[in-house]
C-alpha atoms as a PDB file:
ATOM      1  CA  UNK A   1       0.000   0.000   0.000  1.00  0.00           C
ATOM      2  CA  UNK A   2       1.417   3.193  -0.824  1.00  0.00           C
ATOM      3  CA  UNK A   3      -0.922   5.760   1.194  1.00  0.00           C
ATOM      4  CA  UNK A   4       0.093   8.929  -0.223  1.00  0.00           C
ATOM      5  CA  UNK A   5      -0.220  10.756  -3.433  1.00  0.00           C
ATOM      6  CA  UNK A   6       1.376   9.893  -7.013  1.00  0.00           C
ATOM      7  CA  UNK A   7       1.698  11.957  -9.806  1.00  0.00           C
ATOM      8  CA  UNK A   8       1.710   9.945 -13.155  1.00  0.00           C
ATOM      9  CA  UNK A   9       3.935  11.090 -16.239  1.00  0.00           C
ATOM     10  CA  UNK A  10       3.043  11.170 -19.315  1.00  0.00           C
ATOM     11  CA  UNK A  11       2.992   7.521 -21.275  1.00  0.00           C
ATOM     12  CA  UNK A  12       3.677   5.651 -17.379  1.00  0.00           C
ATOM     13  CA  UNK A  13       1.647   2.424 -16.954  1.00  0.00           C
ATOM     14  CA  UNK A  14      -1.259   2.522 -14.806  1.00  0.00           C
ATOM     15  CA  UNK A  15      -0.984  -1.057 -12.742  1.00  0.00           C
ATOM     16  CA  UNK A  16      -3.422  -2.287 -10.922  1.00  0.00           C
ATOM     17  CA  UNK A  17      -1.533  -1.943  -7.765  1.00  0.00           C
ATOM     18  CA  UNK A  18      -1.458   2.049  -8.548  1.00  0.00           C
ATOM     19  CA  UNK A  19      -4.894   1.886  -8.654  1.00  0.00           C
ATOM     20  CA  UNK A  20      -5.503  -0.441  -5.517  1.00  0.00           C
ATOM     21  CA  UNK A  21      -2.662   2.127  -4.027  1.00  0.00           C
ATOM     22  CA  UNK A  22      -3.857   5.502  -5.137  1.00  0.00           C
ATOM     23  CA  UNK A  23      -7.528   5.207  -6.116  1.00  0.00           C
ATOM     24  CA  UNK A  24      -9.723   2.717  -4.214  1.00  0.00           C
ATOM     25  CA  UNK A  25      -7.555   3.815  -0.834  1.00  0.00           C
ATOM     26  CA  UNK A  26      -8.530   7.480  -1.712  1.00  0.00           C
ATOM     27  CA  UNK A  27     -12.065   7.734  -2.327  1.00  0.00           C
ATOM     28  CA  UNK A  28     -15.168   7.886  -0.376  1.00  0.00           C
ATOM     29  CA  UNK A  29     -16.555   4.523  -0.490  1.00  0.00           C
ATOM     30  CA  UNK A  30     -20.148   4.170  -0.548  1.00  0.00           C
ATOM     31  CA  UNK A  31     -21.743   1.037   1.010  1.00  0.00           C
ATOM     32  CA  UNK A  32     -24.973  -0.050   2.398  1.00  0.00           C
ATOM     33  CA  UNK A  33     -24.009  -0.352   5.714  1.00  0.00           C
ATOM     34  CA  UNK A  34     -21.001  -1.406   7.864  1.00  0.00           C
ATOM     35  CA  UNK A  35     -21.183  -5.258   7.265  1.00  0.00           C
ATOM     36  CA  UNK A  36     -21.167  -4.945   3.392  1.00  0.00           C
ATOM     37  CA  UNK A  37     -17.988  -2.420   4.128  1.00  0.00           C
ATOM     38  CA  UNK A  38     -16.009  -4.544   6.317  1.00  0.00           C
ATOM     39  CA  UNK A  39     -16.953  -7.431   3.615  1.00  0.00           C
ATOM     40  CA  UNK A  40     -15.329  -5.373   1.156  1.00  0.00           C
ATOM     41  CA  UNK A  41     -12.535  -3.354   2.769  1.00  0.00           C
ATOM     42  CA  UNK A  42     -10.975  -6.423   4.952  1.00  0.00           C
ATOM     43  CA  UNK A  43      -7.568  -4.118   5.759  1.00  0.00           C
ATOM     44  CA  UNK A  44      -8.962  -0.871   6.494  1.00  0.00           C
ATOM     45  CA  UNK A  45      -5.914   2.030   6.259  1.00  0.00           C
ATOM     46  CA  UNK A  46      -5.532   5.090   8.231  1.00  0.00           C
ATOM     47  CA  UNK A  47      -6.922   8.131   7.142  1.00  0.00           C
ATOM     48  CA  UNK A  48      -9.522   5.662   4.423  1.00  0.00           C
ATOM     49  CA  UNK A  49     -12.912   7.585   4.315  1.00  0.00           C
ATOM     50  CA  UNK A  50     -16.580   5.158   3.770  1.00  0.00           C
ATOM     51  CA  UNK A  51     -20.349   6.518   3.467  1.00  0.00           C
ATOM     52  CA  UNK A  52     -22.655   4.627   4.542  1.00  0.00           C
ATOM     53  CA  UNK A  53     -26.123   4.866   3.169  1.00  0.00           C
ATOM     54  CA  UNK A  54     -28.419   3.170   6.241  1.00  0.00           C
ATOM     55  CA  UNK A  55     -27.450   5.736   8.742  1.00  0.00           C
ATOM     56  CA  UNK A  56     -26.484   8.113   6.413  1.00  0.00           C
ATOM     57  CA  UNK A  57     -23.180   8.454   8.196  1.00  0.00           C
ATOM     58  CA  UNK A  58     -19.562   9.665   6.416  1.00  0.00           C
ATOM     59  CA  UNK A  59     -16.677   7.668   8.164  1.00  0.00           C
ATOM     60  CA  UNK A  60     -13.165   7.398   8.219  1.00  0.00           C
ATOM     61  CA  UNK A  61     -10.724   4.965   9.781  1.00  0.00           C
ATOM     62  CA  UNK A  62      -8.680   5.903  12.605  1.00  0.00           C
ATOM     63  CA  UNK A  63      -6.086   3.152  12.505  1.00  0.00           C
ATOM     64  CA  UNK A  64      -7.896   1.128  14.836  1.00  0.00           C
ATOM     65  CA  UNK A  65     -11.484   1.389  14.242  1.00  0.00           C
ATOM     66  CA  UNK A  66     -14.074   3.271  11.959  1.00  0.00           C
ATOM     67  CA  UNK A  67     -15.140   6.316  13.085  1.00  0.00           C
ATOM     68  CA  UNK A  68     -17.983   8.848  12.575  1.00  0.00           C
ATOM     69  CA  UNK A  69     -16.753  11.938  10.703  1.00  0.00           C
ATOM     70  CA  UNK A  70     -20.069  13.908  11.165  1.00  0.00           C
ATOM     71  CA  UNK A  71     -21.592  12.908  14.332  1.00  0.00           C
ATOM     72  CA  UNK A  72     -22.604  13.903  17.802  1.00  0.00           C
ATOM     73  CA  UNK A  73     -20.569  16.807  18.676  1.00  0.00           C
ATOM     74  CA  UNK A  74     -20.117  18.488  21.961  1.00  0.00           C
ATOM     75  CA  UNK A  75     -23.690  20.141  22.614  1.00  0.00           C
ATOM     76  CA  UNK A  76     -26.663  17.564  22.147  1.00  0.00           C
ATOM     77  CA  UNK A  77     -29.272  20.458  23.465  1.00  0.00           C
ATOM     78  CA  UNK A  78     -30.092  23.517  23.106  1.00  0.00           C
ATOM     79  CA  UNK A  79     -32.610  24.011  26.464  1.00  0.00           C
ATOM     80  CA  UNK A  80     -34.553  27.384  27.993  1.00  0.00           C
ATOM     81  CA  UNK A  81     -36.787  28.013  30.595  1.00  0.00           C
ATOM     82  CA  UNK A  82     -40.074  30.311  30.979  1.00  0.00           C
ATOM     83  CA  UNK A  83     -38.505  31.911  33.973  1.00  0.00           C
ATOM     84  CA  UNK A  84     -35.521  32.646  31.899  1.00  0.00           C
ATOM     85  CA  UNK A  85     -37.443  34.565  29.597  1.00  0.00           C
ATOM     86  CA  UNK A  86     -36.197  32.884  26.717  1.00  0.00           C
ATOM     87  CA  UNK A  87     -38.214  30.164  24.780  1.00  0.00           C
ATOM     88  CA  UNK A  88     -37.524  27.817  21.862  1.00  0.00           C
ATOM     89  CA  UNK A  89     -34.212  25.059  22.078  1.00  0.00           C
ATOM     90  CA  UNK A  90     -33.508  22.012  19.806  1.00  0.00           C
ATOM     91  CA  UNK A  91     -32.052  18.856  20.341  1.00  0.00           C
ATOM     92  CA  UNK A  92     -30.729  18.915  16.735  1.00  0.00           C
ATOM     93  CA  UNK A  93     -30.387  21.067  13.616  1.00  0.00           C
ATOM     94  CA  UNK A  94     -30.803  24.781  14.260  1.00  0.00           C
ATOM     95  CA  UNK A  95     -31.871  25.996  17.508  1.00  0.00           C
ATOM     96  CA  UNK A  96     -34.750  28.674  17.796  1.00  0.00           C
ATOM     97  CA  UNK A  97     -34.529  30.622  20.442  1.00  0.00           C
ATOM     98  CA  UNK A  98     -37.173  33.307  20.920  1.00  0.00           C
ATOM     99  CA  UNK A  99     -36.362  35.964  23.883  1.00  0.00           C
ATOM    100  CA  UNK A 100     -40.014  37.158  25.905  1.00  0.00           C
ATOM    101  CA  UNK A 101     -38.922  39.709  28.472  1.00  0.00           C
ATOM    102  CA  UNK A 102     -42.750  39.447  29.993  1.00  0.00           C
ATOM    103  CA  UNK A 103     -41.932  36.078  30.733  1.00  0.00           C
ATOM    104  CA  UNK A 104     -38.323  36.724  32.583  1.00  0.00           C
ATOM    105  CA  UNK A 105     -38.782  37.252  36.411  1.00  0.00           C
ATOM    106  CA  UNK A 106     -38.968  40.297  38.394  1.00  0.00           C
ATOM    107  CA  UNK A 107     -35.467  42.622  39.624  1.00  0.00           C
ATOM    108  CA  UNK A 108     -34.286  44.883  41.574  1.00  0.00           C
ATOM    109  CA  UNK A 109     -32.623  47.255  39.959  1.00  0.00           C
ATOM    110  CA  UNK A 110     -29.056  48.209  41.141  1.00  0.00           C
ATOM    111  CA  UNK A 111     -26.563  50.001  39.776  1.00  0.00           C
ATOM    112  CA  UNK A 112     -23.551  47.603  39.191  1.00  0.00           C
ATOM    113  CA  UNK A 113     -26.254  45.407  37.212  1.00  0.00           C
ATOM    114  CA  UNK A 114     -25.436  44.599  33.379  1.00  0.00           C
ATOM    115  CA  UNK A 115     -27.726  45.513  30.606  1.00  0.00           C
ATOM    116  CA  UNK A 116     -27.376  43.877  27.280  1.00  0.00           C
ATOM    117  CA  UNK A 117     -27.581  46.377  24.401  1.00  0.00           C
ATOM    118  CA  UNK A 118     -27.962  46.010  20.354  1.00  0.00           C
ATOM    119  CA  UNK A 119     -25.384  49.232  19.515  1.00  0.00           C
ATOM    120  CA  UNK A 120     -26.944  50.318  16.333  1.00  0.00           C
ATOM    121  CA  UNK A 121     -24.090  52.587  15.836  1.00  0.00           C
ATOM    122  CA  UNK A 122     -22.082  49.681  15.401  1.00  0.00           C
ATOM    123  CA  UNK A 123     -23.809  47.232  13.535  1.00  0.00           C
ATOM    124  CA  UNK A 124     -26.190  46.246  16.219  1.00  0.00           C
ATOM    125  CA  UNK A 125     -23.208  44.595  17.447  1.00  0.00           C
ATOM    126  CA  UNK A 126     -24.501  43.100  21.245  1.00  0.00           C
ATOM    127  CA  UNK A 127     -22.962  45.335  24.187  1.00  0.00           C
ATOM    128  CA  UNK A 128     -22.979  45.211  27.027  1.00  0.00           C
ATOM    129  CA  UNK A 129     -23.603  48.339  30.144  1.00  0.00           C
ATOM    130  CA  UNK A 130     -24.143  48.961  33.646  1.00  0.00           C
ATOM    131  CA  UNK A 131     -27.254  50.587  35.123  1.00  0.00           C
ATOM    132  CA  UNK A 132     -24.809  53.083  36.579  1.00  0.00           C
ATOM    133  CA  UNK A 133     -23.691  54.242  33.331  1.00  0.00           C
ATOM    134  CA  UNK A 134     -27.122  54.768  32.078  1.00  0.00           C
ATOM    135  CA  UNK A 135     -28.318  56.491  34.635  1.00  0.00           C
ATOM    136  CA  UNK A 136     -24.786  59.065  34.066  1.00  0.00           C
ATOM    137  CA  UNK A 137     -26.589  59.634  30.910  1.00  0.00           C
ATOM    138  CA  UNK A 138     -29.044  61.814  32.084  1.00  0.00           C
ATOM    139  CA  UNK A 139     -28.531  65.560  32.074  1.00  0.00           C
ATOM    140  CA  UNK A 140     -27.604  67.402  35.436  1.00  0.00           C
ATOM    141  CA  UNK A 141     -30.431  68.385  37.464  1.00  0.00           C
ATOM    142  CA  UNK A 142     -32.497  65.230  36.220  1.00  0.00           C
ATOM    143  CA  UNK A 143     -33.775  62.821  39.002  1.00  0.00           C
ATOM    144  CA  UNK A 144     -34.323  59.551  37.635  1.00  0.00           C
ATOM    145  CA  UNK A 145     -37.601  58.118  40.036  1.00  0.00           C
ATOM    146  CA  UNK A 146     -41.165  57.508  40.752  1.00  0.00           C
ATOM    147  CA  UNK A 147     -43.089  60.595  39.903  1.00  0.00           C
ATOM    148  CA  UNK A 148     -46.544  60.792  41.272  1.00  0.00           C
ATOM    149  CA  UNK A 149     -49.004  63.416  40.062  1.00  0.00           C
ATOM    150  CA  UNK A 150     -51.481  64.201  42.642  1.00  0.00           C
ATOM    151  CA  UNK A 151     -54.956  65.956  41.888  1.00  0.00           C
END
């Protein structure tokens, strides 16, 4: 087995062995599932890739066993909570995730707490702030608090 990469010249012989070498150990084999590939491919190499069509699954051989090339990754769910405020989640594909601030719990303001922004100066890019720092945005002389109007 050569396991690597050949560059022919012009008027070379193609042998069999080239192409048992260069071409069947290169390709993405497809097979119906993993007993007709490990009838077929008896002396798997390292690095060999294999599709099967059952589990529609691409594979490739780790120099001990087969292995999934597309498979479960780190994050299986994507989970909220009511409370949260947030909605939505998926367990595969693409999450949706809806945000309902009626839904999020009730706070008491203070001012060291973060607020998330959408900075539409700067291509809504997410920000964050403190209370503190809005509340410095208000002119001098401005109390922010309950107003009551009395009649």
């Amino acid at each position: 087995m050569a396991n690597g990469f050949k560059v022919f010249g012009v008027g070379e012989v193609l042998t069999a062995a080239d192409v048992n070498d260069y071409f069947m150990e290169q390709v993405v084999a497809i097979f119906a599932d993993s007993t007709a590939r490990d009838a077929q491919i008896t002396s798997p190499i390292e690095g060999q890739f294999c599709f099967l069509k059952d589990t529609n699954v691409l594979q490739f051989y780790n120099g001990s066993a087969w292995t999934s090339f597309i498979g479960d990754g780190d994050i299986t769910a994507v989970n909220t909570s009511a409370t949260s405020g947030l909605s939505g989640g998926a367990t595969s594909g693409a999450a949706d995730i809806t945000i309902a601030p009626n839904s999020a719990t009730s706070a008491t303001v203070a001012s060291a707490d973060i607020v998330l922004i959408g900075d539409a100066d700067d291509s809504n890019a997410l920000k964050k702030t403190t209370v503190a720092d809005i509340v410095a945005l208000a002119p001098s002389g401005v109390s922010l608090g309950l107003v009551l109007a009395l009649s």
